[in-house]
C-alpha atoms as a PDB file:
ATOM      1  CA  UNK A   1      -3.328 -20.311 -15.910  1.00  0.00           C
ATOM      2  CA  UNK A   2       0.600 -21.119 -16.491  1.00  0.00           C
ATOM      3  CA  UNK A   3       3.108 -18.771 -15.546  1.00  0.00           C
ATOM      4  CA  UNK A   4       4.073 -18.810 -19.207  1.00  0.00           C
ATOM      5  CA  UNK A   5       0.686 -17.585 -20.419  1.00  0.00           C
ATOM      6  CA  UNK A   6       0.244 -14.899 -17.406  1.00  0.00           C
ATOM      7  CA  UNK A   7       3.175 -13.746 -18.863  1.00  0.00           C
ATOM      8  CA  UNK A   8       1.655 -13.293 -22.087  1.00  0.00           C
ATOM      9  CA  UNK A   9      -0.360 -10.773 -20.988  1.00  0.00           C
ATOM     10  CA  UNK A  10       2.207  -8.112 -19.918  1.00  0.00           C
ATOM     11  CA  UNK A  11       2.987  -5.922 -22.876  1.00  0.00           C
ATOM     12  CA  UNK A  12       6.638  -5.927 -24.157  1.00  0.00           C
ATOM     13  CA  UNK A  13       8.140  -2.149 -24.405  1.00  0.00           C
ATOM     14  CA  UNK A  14      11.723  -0.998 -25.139  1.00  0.00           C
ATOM     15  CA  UNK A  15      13.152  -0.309 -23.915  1.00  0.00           C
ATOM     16  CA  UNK A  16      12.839  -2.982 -21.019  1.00  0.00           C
ATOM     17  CA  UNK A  17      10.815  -1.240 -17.904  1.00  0.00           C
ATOM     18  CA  UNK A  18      11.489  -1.521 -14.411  1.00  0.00           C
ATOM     19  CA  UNK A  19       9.218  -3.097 -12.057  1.00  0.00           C
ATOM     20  CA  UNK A  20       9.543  -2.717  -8.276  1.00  0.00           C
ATOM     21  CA  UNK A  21       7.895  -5.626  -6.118  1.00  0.00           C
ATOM     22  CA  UNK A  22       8.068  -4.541  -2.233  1.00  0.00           C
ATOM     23  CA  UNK A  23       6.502  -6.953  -0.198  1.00  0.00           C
ATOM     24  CA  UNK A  24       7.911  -9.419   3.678  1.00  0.00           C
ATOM     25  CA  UNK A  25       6.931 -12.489   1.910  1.00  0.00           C
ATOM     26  CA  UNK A  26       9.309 -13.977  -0.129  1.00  0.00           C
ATOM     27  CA  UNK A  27       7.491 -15.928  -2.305  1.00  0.00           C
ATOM     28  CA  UNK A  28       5.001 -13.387  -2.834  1.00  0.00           C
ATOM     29  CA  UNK A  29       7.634 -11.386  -4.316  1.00  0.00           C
ATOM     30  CA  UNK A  30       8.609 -14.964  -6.539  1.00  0.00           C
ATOM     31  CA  UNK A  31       5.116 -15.024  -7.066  1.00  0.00           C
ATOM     32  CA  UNK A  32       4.661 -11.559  -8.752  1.00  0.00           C
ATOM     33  CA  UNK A  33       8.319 -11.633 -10.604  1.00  0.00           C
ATOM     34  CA  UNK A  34       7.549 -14.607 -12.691  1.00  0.00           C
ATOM     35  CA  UNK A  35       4.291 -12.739 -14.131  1.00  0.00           C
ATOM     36  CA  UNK A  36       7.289 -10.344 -15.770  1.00  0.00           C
ATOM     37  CA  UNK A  37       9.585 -12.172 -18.581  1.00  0.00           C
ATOM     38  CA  UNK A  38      13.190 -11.511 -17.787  1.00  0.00           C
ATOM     39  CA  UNK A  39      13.694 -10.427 -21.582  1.00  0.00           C
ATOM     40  CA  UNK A  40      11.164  -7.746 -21.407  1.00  0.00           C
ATOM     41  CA  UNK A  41      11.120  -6.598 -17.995  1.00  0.00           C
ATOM     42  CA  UNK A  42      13.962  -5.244 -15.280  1.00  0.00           C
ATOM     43  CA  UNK A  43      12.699  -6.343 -11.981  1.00  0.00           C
ATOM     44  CA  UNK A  44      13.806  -5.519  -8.706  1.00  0.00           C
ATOM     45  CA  UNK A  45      12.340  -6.686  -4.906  1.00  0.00           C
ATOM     46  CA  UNK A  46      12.345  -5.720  -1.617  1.00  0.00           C
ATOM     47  CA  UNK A  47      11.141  -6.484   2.033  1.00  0.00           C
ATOM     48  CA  UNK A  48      11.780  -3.079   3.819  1.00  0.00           C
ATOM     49  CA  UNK A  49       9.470  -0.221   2.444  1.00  0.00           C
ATOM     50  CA  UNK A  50      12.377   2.460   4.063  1.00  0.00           C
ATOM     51  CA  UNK A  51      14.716   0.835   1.490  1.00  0.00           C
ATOM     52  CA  UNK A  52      11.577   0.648  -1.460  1.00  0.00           C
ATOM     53  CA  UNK A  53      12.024   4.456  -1.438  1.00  0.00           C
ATOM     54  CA  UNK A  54      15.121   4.893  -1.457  1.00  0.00           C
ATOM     55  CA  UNK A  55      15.129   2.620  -4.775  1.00  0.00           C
ATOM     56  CA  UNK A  56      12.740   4.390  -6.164  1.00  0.00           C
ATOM     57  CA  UNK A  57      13.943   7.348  -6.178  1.00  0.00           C
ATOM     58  CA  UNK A  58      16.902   6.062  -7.494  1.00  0.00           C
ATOM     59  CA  UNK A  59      16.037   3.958 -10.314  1.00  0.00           C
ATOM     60  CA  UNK A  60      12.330   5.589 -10.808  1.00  0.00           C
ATOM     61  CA  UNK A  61      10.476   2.625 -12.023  1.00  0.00           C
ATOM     62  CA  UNK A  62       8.184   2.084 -14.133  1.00  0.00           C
ATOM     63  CA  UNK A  63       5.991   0.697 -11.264  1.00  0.00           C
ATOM     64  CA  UNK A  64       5.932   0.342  -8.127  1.00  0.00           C
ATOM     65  CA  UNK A  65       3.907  -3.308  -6.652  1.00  0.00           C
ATOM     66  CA  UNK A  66       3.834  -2.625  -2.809  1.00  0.00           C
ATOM     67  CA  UNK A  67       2.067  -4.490  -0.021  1.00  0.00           C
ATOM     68  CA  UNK A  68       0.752  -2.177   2.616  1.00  0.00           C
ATOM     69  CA  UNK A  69       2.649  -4.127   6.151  1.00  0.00           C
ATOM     70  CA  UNK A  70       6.003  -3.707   5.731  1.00  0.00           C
ATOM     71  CA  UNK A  71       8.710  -2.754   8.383  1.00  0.00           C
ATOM     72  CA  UNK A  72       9.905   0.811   9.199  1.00  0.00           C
ATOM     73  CA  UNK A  73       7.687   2.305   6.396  1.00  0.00           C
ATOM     74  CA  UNK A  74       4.272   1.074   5.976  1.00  0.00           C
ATOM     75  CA  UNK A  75       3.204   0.760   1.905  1.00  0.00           C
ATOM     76  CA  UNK A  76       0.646   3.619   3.136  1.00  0.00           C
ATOM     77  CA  UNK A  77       3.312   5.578   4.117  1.00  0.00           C
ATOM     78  CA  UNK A  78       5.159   4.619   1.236  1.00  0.00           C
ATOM     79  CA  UNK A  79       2.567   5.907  -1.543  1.00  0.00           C
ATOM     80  CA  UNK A  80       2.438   9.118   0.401  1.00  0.00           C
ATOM     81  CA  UNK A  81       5.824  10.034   0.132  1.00  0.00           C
ATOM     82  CA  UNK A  82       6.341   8.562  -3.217  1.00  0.00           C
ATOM     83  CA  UNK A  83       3.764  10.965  -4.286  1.00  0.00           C
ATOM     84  CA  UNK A  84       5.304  13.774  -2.313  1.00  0.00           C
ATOM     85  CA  UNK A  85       8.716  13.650  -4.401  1.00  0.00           C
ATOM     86  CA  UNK A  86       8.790  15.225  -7.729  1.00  0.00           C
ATOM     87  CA  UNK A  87      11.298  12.701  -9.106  1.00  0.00           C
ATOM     88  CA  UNK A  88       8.649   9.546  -8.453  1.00  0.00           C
ATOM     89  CA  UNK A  89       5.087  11.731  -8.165  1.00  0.00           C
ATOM     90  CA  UNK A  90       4.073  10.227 -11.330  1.00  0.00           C
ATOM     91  CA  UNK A  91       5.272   6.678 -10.416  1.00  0.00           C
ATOM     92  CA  UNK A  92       1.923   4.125 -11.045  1.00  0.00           C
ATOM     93  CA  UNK A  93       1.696   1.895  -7.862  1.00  0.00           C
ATOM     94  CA  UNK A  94      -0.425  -1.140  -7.735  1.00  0.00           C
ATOM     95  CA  UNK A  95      -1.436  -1.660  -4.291  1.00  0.00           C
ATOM     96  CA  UNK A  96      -1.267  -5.445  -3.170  1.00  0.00           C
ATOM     97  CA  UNK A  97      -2.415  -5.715   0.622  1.00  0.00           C
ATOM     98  CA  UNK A  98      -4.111  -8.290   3.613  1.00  0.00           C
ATOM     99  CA  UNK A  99      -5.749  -5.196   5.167  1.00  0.00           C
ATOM    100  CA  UNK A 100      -8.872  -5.747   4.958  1.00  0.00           C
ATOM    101  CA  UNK A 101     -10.542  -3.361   7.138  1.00  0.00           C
ATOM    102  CA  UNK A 102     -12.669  -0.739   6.769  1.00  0.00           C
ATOM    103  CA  UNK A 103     -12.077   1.825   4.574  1.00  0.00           C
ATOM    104  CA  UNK A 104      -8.181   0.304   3.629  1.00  0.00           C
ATOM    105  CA  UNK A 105      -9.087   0.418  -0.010  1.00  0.00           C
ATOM    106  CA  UNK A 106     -10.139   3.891   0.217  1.00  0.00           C
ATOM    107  CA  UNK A 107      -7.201   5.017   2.673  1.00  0.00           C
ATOM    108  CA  UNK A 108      -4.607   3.322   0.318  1.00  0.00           C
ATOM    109  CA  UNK A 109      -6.229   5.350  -2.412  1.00  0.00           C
ATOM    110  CA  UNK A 110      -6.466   8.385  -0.749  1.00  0.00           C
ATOM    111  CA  UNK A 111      -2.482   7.920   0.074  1.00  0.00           C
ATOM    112  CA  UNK A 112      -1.899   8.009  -4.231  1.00  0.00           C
ATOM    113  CA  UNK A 113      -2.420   3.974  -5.699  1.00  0.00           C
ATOM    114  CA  UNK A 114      -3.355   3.565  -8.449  1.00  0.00           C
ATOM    115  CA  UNK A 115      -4.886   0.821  -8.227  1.00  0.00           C
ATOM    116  CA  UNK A 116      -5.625  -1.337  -4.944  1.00  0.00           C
ATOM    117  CA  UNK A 117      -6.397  -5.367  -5.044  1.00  0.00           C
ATOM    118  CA  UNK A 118      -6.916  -6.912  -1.639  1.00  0.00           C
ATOM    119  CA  UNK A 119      -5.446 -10.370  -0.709  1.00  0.00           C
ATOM    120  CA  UNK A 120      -6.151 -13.078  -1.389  1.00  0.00           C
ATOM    121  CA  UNK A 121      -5.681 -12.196  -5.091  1.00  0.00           C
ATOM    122  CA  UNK A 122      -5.000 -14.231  -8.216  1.00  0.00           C
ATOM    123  CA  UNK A 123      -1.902 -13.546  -9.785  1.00  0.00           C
ATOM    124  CA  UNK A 124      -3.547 -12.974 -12.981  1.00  0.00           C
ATOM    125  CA  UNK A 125      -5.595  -9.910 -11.481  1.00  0.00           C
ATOM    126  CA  UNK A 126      -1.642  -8.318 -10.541  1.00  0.00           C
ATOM    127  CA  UNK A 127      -0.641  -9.121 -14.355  1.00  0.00           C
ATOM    128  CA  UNK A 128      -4.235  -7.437 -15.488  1.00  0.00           C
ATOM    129  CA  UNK A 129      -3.722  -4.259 -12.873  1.00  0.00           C
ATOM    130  CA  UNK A 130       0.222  -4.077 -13.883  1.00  0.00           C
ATOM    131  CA  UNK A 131      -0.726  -4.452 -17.588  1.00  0.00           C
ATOM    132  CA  UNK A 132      -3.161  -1.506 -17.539  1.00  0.00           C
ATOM    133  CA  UNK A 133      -1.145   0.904 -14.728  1.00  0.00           C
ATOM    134  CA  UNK A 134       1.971   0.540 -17.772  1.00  0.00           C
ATOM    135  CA  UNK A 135       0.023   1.227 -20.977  1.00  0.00           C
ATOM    136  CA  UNK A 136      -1.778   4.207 -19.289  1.00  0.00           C
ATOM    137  CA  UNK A 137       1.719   5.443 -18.389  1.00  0.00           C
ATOM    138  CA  UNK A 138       3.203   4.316 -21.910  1.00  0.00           C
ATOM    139  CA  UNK A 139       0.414   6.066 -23.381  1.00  0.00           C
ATOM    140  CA  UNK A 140       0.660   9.413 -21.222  1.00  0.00           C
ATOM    141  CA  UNK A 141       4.122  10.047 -22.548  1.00  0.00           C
ATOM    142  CA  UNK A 142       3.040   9.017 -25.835  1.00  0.00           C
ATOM    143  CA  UNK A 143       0.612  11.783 -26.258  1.00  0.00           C
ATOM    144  CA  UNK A 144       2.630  14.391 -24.438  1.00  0.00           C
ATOM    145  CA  UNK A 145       3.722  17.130 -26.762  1.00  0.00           C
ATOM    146  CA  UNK A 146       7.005  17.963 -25.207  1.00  0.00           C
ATOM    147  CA  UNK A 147       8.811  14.381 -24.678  1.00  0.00           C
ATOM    148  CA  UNK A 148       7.535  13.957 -20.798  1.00  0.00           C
ATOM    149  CA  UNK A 149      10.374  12.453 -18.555  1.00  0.00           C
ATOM    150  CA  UNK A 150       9.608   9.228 -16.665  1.00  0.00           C
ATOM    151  CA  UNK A 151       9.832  11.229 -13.638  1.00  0.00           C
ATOM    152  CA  UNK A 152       7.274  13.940 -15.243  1.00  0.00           C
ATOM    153  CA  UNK A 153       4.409  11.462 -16.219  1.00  0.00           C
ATOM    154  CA  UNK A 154       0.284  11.674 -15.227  1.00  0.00           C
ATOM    155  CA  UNK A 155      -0.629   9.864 -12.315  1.00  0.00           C
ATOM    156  CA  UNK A 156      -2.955   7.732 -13.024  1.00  0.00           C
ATOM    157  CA  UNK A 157      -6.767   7.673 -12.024  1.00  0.00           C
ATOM    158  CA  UNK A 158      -7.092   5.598  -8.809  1.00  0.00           C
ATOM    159  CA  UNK A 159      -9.196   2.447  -9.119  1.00  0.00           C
ATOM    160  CA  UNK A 160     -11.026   0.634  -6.624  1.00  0.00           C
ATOM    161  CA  UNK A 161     -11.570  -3.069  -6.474  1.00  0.00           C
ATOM    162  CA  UNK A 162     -15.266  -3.881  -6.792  1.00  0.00           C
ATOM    163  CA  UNK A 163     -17.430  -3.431  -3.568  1.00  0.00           C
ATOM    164  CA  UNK A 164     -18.035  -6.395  -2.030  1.00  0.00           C
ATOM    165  CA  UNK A 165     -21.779  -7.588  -1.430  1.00  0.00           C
ATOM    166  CA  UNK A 166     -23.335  -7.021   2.113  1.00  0.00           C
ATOM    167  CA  UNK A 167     -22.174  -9.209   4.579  1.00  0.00           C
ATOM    168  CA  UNK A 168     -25.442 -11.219   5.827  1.00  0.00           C
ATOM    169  CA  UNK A 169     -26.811  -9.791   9.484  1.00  0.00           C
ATOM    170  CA  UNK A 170     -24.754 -11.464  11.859  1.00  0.00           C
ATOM    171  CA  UNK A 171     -27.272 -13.015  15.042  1.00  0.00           C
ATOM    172  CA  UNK A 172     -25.558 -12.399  18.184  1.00  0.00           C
ATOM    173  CA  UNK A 173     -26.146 -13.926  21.383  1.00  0.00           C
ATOM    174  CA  UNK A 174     -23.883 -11.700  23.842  1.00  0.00           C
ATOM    175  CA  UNK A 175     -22.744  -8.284  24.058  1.00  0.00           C
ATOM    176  CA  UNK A 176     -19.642  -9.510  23.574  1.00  0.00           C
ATOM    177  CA  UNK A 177     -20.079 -11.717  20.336  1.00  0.00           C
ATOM    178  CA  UNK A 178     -22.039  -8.513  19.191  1.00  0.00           C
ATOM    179  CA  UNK A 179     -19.057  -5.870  19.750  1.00  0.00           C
ATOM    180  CA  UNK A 180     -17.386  -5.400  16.423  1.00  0.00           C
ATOM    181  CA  UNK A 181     -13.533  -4.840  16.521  1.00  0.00           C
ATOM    182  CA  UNK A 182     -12.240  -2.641  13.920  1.00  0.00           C
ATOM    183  CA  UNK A 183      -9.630  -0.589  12.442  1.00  0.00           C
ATOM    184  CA  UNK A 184     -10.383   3.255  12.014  1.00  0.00           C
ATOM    185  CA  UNK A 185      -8.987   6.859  11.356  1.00  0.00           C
ATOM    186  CA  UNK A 186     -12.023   8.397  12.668  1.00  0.00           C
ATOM    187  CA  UNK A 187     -11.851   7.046  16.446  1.00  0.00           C
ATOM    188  CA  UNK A 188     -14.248   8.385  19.236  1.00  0.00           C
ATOM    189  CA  UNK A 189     -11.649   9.167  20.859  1.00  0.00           C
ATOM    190  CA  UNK A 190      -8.845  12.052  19.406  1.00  0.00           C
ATOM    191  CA  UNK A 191      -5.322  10.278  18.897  1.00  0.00           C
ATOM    192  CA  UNK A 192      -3.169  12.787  21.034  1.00  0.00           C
ATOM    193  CA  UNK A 193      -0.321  14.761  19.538  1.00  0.00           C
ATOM    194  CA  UNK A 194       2.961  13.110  20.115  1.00  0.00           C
ATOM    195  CA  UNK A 195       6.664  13.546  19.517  1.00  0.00           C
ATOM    196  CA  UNK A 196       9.000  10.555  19.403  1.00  0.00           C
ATOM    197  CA  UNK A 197      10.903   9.614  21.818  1.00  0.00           C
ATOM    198  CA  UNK A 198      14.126   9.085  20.126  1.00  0.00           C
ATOM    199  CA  UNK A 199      14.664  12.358  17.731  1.00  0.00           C
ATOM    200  CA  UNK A 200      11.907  14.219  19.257  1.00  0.00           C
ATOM    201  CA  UNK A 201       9.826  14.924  15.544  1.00  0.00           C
ATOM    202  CA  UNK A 202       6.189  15.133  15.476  1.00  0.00           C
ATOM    203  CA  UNK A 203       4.526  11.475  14.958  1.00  0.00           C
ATOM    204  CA  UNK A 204       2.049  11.114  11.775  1.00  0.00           C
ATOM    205  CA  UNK A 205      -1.020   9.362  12.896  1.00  0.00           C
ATOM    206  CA  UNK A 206      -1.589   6.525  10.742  1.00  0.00           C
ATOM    207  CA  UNK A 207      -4.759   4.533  12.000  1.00  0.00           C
ATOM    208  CA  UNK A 208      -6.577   3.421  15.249  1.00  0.00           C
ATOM    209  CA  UNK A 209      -7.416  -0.211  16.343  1.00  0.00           C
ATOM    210  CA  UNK A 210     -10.507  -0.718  18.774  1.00  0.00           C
ATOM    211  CA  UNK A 211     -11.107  -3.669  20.512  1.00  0.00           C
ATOM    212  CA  UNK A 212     -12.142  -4.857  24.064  1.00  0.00           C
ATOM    213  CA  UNK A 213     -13.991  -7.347  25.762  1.00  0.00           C
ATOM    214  CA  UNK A 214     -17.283  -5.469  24.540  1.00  0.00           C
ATOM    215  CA  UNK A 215     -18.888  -2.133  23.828  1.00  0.00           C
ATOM    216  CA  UNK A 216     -19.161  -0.939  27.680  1.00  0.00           C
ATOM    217  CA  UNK A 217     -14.939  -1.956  27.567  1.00  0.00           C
ATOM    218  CA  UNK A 218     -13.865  -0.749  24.249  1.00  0.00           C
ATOM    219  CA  UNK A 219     -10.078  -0.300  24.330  1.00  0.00           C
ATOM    220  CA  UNK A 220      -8.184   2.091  21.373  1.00  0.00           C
ATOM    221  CA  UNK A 221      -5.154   1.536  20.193  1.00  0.00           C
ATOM    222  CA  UNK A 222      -3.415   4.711  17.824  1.00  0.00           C
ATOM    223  CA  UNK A 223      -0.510   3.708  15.868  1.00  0.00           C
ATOM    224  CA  UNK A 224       1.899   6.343  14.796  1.00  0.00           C
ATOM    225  CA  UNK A 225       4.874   6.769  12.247  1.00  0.00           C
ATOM    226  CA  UNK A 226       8.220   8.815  12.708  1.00  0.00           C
ATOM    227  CA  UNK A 227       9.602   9.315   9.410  1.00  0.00           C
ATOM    228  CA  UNK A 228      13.505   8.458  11.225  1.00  0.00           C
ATOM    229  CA  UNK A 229      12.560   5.924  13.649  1.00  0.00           C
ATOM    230  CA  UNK A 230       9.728   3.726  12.810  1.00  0.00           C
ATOM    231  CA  UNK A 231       6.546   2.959  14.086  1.00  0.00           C
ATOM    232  CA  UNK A 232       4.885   3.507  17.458  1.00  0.00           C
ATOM    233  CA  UNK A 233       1.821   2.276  18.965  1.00  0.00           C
ATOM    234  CA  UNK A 234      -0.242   4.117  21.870  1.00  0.00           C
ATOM    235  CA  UNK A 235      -2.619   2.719  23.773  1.00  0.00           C
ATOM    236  CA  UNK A 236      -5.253   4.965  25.188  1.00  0.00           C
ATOM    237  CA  UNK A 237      -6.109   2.601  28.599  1.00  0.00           C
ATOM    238  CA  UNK A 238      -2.474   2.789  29.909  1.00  0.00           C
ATOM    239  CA  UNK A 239      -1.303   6.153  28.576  1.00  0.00           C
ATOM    240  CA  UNK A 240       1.905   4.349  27.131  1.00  0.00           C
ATOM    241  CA  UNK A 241       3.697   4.827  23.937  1.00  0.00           C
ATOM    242  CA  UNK A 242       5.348   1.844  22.623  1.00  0.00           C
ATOM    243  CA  UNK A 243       8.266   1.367  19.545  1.00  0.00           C
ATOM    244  CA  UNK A 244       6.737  -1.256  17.401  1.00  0.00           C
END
């Protein structure tokens, strides 16, 4: 399908809404502005998801299209705090992401998308999610009785993508081929409570990596986010906490 006729699809309001694209790959971010025609749409883009909110809550979009592995703020991180300021609470944000792990649909969900599509993803599926996340919002201050403010609006209903059919049994031959690495935020072992280095505030646990050579040398890996400073990782083998 043309750009021209994924274009199509968006519905045209006045006056023109604001779309925020925040993804680290540039022509991603082409990719997903040329679904929106300039004459209907205001759209902005960025890399860095510490400077997505701060746009956000200064412009308020209409919606926010966010990739989950950005720098300084992760687009988990992101959603959660979106949703944790009154001026952008109501903000619909289509979730765009390459994690593919266990459970990222449902984490990205749980941290207030609206919607979540996992990459790979035809464009027209971002035009289909956008085009539904904006006439649910259009229609929410539509019906509200009192002339809702952008900043006031119902957050939409979280959808998740389809479930994907089971994976065939996989035949190992090793130990080691038959050790599945995996991202979690239920590890065996607790993540410890830390404080960051640089400003001394409490780190967020975000997720946990586990790997190793096999299940008899499983190695965990917590990752951690200081709201100032970034991101940390801590790796449970060594004891050592490490600014990513």
């Amino acid at each position: 399908m043309s750009i021209e006729s994924r274009s199509r699809q968006l519905p045209e309001l006045s006056p023109r809404p604001t779309i925020l694209i925040v993804d680290t790959d540039p022509d991603t971010r082409a990719l997903y502005r040329a679904i929106f025609p300039p004459h209907a749409y205001e759209v902005d883009e960025c890399d860095d998801g510490a400077i997505a909110l701060g746009r956000a809550i200064a412009l308020r979009p209409d919606l926010v299209i966010t990739e989950t592995h950005l720098t300084r703020i992760d687009g988990f991180s992101l959603c959660r705090m979106l949703r944790a300021d009154p001026l952008t609470r109501s903000i619909p944000i289509v979730v765009v992401t390459s994690a593919a792990g266990p459970g990222d649909a449902a984490r990205a969900v749980q941290a207030g998308a609206s919607q979540v599509l996992v990459k790979p993803c035809d464009p027209d599926a971002v035009a289909s999610a956008a085009k539904h996340a904006l006439e649910r919002s259009a229609a929410a201050a539509e019906d509200s009785i009192d002339g809702v403010t952008r900043g006031q609006r119902e957050i939409e209903r979280p959808l998740l993508p389809p479930a994907p059919a089971p994976a065939a049994p996989i035949k190992t031959r090793s130990r080691s081929r038959g050790f599945q690495r995996h991202v979690t935020t239920t590890p065996a072992a607790a993540p410890p409570a830390l404080r960051c280095p640089r400003c001394d505030e409490g780190l967020a646990y975000q997720h946990s990596h586990i790997g190793g050579v096999n299940a008899e040398s499983v190695e965990q890996w917590d990752y951690f986010e200081c709201r100032q400073c970034g991101s940390y990782q801590y790796r449970h083998r060594t004891r050592k906490l490490k600014r990513m």
